[in-house]
N, C-alpha and C. Protein backbone atom coordinates (compact mmCIF):
# COMPACT_ATOMS: atom_id res chain seq x y z
N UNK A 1 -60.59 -9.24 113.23
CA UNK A 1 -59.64 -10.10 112.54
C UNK A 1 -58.81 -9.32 111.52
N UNK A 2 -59.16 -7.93 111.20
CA UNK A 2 -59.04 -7.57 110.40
C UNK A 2 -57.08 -6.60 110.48
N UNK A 3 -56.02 -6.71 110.03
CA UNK A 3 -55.13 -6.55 110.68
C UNK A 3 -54.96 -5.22 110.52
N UNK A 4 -55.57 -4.40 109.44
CA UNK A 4 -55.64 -2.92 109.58
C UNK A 4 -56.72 -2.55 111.37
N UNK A 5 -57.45 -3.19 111.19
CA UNK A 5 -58.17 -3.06 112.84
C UNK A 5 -57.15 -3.37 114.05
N UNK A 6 -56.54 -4.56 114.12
CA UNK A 6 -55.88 -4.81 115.26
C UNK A 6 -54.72 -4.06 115.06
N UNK A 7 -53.91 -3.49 114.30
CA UNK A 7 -53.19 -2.19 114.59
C UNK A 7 -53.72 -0.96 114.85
N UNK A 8 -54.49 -0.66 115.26
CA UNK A 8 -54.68 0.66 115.17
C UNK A 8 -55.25 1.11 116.94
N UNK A 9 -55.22 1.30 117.70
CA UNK A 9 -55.83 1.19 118.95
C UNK A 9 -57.54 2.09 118.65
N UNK A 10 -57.16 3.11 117.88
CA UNK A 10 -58.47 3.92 117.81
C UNK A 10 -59.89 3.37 117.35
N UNK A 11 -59.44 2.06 116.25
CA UNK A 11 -60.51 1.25 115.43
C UNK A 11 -60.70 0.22 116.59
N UNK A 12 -59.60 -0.63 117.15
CA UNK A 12 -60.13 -1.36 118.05
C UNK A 12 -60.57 -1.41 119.36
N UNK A 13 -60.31 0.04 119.47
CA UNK A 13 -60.81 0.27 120.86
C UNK A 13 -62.38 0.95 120.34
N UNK A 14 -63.20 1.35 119.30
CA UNK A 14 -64.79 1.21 119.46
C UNK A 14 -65.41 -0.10 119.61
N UNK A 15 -64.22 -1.21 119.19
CA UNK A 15 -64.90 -2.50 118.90
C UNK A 15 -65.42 -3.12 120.20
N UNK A 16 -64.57 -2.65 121.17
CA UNK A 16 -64.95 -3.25 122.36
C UNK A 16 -65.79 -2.53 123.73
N UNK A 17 -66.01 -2.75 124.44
CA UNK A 17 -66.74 -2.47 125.47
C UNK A 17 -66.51 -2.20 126.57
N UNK A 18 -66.46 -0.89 127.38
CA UNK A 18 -65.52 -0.28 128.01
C UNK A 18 -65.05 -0.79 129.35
N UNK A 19 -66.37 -2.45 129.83
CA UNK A 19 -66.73 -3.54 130.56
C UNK A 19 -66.08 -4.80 129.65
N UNK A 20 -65.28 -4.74 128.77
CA UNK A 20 -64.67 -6.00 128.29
C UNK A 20 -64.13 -6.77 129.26
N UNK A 21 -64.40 -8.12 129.51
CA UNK A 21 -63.14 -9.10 129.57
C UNK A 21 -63.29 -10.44 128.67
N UNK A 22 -61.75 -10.49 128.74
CA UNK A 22 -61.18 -11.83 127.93
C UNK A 22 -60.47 -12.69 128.79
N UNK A 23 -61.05 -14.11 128.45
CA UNK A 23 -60.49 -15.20 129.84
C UNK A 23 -59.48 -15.96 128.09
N UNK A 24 -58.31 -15.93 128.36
CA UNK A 24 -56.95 -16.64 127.35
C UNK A 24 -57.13 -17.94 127.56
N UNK A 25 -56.33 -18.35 126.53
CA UNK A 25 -56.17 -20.08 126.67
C UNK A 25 -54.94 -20.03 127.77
N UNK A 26 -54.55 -18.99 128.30
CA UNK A 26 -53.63 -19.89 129.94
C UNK A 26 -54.10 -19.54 131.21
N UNK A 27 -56.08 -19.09 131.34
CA UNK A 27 -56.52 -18.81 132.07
C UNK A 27 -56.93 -17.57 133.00
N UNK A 28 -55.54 -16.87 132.11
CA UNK A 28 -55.26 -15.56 132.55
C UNK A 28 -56.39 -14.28 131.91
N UNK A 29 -56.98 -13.58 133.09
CA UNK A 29 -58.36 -12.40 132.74
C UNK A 29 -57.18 -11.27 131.79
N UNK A 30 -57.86 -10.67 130.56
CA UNK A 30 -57.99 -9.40 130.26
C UNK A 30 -59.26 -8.54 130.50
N UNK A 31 -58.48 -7.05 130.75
CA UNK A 31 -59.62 -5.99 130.31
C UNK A 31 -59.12 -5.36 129.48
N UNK A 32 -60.45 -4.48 129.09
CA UNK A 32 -60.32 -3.75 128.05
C UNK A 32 -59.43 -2.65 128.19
N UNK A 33 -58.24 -2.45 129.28
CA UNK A 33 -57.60 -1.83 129.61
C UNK A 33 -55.83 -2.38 128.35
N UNK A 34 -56.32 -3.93 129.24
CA UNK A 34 -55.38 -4.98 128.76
C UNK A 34 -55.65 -4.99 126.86
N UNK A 35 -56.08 -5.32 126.57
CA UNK A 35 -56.46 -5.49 125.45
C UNK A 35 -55.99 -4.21 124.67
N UNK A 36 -56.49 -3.19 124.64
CA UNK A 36 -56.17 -2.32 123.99
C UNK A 36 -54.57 -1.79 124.04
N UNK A 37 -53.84 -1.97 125.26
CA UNK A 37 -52.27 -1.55 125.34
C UNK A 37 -51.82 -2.64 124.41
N UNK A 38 -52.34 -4.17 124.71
CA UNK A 38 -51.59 -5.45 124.16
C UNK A 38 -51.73 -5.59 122.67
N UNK A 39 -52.87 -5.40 121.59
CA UNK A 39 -53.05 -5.86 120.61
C UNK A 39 -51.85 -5.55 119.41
N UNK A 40 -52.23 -4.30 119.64
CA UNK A 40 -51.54 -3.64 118.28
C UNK A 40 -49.87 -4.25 117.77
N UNK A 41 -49.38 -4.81 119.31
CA UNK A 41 -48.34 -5.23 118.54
C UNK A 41 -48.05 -6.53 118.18
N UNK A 42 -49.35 -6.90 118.43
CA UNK A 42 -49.65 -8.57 118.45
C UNK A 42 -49.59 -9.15 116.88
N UNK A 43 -49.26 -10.73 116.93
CA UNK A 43 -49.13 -11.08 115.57
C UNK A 43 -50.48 -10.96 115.34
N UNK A 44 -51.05 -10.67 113.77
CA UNK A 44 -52.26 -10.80 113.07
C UNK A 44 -52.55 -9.14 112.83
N UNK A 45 -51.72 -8.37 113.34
CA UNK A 45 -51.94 -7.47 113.63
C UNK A 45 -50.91 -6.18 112.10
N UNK A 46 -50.07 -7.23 111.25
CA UNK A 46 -49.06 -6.77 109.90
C UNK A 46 -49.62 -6.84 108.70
N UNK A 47 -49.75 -6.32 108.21
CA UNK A 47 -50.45 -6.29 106.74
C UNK A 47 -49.77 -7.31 105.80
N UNK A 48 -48.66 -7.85 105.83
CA UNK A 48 -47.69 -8.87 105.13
C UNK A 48 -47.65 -10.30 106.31
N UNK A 49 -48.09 -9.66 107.39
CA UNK A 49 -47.84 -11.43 108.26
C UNK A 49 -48.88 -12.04 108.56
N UNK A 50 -49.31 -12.71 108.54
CA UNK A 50 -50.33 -14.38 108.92
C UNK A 50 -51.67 -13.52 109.65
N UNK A 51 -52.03 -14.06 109.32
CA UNK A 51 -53.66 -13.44 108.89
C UNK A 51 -54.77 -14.58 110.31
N UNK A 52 -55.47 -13.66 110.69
CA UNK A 52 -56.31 -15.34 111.45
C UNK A 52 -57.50 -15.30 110.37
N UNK A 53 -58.02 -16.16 110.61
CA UNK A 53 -58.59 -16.84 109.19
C UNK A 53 -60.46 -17.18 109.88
N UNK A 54 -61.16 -16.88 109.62
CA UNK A 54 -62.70 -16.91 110.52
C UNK A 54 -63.28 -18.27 110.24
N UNK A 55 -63.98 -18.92 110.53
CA UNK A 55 -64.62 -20.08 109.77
C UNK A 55 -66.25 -20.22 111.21
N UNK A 56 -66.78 -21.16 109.99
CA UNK A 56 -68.06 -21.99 111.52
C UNK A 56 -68.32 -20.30 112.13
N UNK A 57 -68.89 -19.73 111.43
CA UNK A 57 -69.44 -18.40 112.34
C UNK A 57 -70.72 -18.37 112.70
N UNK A 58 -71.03 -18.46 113.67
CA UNK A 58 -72.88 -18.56 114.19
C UNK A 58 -73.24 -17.64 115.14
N UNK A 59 -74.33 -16.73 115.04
CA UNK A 59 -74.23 -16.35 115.83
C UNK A 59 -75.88 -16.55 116.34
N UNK A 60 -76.01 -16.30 117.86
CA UNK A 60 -77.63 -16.49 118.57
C UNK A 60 -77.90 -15.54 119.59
N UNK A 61 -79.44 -14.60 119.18
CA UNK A 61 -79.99 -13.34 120.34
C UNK A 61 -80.07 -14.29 121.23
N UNK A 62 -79.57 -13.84 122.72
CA UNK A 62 -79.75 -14.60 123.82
C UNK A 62 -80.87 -13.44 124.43
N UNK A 63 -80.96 -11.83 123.74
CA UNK A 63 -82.13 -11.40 124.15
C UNK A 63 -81.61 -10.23 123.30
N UNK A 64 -82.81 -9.08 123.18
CA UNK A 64 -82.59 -7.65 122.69
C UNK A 64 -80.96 -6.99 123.19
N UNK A 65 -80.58 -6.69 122.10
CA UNK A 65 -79.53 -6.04 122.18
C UNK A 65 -78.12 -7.25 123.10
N UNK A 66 -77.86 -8.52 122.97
CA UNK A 66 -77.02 -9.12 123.31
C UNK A 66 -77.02 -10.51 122.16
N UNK A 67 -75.48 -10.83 121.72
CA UNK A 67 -75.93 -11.88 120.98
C UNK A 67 -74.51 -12.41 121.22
N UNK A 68 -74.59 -14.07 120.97
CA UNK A 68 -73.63 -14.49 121.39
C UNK A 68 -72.67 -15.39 120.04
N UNK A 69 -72.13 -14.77 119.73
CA UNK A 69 -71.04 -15.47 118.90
C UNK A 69 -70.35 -16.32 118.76
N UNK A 70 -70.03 -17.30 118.36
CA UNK A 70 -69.10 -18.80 118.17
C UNK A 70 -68.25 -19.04 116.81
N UNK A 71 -67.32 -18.93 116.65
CA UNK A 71 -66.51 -18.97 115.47
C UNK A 71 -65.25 -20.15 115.51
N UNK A 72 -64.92 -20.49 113.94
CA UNK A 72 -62.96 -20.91 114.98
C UNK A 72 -62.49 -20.19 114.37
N UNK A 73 -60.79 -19.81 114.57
CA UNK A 73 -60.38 -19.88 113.37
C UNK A 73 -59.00 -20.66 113.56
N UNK A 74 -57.94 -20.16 112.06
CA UNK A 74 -57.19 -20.75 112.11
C UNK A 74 -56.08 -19.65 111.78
N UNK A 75 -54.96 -19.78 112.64
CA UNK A 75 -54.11 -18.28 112.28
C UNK A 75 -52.52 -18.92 112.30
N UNK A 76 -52.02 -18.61 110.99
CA UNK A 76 -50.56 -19.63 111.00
C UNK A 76 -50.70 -21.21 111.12
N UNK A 77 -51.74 -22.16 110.97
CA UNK A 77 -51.96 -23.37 111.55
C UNK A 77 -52.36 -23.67 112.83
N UNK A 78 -52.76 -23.02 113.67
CA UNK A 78 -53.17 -23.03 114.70
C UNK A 78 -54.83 -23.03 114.93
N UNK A 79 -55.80 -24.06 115.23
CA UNK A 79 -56.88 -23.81 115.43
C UNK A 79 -57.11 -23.30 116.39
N UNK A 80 -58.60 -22.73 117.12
CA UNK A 80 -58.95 -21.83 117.95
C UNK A 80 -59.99 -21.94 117.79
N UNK A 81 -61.14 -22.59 118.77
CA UNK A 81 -62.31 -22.30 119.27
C UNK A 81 -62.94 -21.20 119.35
N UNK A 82 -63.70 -20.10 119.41
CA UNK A 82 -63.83 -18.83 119.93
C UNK A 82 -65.63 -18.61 120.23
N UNK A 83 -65.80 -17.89 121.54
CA UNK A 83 -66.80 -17.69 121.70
C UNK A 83 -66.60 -15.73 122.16
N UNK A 84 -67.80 -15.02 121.74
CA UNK A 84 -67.62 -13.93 122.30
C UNK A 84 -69.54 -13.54 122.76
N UNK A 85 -69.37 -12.68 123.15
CA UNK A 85 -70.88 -11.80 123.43
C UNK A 85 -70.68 -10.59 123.35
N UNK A 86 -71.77 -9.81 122.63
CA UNK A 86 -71.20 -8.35 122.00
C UNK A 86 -72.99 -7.95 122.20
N UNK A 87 -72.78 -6.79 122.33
CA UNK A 87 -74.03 -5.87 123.16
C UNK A 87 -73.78 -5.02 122.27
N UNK A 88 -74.97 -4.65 122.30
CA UNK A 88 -75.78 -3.41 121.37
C UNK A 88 -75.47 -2.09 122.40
N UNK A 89 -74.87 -1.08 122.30
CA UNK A 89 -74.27 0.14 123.10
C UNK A 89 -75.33 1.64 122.47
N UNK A 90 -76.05 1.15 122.21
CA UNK A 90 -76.94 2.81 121.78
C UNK A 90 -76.46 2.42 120.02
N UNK A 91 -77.28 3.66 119.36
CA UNK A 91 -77.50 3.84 118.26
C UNK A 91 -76.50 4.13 117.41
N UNK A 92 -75.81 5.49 117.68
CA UNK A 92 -74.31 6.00 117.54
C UNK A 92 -72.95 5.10 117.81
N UNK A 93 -73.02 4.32 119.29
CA UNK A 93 -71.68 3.38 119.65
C UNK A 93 -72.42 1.83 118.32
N UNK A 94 -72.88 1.73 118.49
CA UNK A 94 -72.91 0.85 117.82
C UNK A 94 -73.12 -0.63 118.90
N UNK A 95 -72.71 -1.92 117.95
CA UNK A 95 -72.17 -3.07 118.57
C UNK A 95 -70.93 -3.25 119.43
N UNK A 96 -71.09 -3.78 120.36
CA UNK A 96 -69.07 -3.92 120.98
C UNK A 96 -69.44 -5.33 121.79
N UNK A 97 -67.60 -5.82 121.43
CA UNK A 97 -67.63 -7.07 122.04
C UNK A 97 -67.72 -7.06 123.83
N UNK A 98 -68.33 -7.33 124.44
CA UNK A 98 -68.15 -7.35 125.87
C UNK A 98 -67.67 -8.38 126.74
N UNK A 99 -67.02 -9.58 125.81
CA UNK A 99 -67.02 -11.25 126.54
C UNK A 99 -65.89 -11.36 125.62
N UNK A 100 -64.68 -12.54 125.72
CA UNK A 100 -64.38 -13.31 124.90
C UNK A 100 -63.50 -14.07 125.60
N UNK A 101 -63.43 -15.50 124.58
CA UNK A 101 -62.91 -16.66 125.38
C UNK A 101 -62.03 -17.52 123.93
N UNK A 102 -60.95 -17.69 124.44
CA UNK A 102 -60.52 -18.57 123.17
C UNK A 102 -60.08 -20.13 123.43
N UNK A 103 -60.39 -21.28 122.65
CA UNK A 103 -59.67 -21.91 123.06
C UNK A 103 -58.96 -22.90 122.25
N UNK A 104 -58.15 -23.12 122.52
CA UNK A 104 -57.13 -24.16 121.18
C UNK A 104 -57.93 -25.19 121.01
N UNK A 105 -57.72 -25.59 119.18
CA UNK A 105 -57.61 -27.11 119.21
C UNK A 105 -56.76 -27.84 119.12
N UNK A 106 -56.65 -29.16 119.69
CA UNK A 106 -55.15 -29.74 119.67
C UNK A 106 -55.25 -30.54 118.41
N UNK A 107 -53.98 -30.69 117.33
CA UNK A 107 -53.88 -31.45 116.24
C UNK A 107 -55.07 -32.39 116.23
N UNK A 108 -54.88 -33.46 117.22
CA UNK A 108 -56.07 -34.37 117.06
C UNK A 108 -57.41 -34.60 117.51
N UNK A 109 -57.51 -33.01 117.74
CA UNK A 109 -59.16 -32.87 117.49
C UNK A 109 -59.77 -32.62 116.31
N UNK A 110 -61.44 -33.45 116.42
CA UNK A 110 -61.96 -33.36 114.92
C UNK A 110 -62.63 -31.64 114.98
């Protein structure tokens, strides 16, 4: 979320998992191919422009070394559902996201 991270391809490309995909709110698959060319110039991504905002963060081991994440947020007024799954990669790589899914909320959801 962090917009010094999503500019930078070098910071956000440890974050992820070299097996990433992301299913969008228009159905359409990324990989981590996708992801890393697309972000950096993406909004959330300016140190002066609109920020996404984290909230409701939970996360649950679905087993050693995998855990599954649920967050919303809210970026410019826009809510967003979010689920991800991020794997434990060795000692050195660290954590990386390997899953993610976003999905809107519409105004008149609670």
């Amino acid at each position: 979320m962090d917009p010094a991270v999503r500019a930078s391809r070098a910071l956000f490309e440890r974050l992820l998992d070299p097996e990433f995909v992301e299913v969008g709110s228009s159905g359409r698959r990324y990989t981590y191919e996708d992801m890393v060319a697309w972000l950096p110039g993406r909004p959330g991504a300016a140190r002066d422009g609109p920020r996404y905002e984290p909230s409701a963060i939970t996360g649950v081991v679905l087993a050693p070394g995998l855990v599954h994440l649920t967050f919303e947020t809210d970026f410019d007024g826009r809510r967003t559902r979010r689920s991800s799954l991020w794997r434990k990669c060795g000692e050195e790589t660290g954590w990386r996201m390997y899953y993610h899914q976003g999905t809107p909320v519409p105004p008149e959801a609670e």
